[in-house]
Protein backbone atom coordinates (compact mmCIF):
# COMPACT_ATOMS: atom_id res chain seq x y z
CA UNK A 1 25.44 5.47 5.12
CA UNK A 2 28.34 8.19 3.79
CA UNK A 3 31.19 8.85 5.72
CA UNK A 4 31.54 10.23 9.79
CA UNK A 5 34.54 12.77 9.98
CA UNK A 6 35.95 14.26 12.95
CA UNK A 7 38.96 15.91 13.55
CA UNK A 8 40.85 14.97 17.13
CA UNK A 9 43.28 16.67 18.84
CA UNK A 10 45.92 14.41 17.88
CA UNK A 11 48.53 16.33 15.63
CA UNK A 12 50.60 14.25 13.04
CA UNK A 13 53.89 13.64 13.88
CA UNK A 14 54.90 13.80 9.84
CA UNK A 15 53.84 17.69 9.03
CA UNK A 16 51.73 18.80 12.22
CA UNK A 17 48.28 18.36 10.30
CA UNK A 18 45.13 17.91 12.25
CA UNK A 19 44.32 13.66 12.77
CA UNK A 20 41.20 12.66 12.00
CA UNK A 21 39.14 9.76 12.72
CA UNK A 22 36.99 8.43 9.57
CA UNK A 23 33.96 6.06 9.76
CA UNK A 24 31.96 4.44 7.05
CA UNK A 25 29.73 1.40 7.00
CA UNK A 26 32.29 -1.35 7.23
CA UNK A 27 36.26 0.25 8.85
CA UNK A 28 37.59 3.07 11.04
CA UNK A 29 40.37 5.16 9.42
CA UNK A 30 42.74 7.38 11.41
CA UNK A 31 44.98 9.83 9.57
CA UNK A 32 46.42 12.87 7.89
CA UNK A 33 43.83 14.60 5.16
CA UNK A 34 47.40 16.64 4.83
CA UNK A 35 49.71 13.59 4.73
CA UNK A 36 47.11 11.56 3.24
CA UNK A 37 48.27 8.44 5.41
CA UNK A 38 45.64 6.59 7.38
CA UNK A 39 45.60 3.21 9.04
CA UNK A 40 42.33 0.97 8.60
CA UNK A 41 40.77 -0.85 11.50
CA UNK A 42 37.79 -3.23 10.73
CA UNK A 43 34.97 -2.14 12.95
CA UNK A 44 34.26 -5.42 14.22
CA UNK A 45 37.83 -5.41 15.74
CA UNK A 46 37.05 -2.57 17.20
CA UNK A 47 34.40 -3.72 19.13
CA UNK A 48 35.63 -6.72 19.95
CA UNK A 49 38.76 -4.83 21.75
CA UNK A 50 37.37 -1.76 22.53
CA UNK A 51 33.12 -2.24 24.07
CA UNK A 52 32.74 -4.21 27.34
CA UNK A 53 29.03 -5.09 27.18
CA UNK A 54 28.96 -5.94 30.98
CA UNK A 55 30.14 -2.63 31.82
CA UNK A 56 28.11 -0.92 29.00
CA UNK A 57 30.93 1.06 28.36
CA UNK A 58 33.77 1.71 25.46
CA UNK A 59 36.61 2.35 25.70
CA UNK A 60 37.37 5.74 23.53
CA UNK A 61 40.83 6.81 25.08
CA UNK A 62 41.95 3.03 24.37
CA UNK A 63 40.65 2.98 20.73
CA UNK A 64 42.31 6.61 19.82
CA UNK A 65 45.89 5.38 21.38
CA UNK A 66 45.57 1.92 19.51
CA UNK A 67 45.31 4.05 16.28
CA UNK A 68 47.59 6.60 17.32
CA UNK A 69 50.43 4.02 17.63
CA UNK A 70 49.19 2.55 14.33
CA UNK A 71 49.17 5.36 12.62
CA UNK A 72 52.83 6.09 13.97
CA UNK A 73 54.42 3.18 13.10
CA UNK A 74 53.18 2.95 9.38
């Protein structure tokens, strides 16, 4: 599997560059193609904070803010 770009509507607080969200077959990366900063979430993590399997449902909003506030403080 290659890489899953897509760009968000977060902007980075750093230089106002477009965020985007990364995936490949192990991590999610969040960042700045501009900045070249991302923070690195293990997709198992993920899951386990982000997908309630009762529910059937995951949690998106949650997941983007988590990285969000990552990416910030880095």
């Amino acid at each position: 599997m290659g890489l899953v770009t897509v760009e968000t509507v977060n902007v980075c607080p750093f230089c106002g560059g477009v965020l985007e969200l990364v995936e490949d077959e192990s991590s999610v990366w969040f960042g700045c193609r501009r900045c070249m900063r991302y923070v690195k979430r293990d997709k198992r993590e993920v899951v386990k904070r982000h997908v309630d399997y009762r529910e059937k449902r995951f949690n998106w909003s949650g997941m983007m803010a988590e990285l969000y506030q990552l990416y910030v403080k880095t």
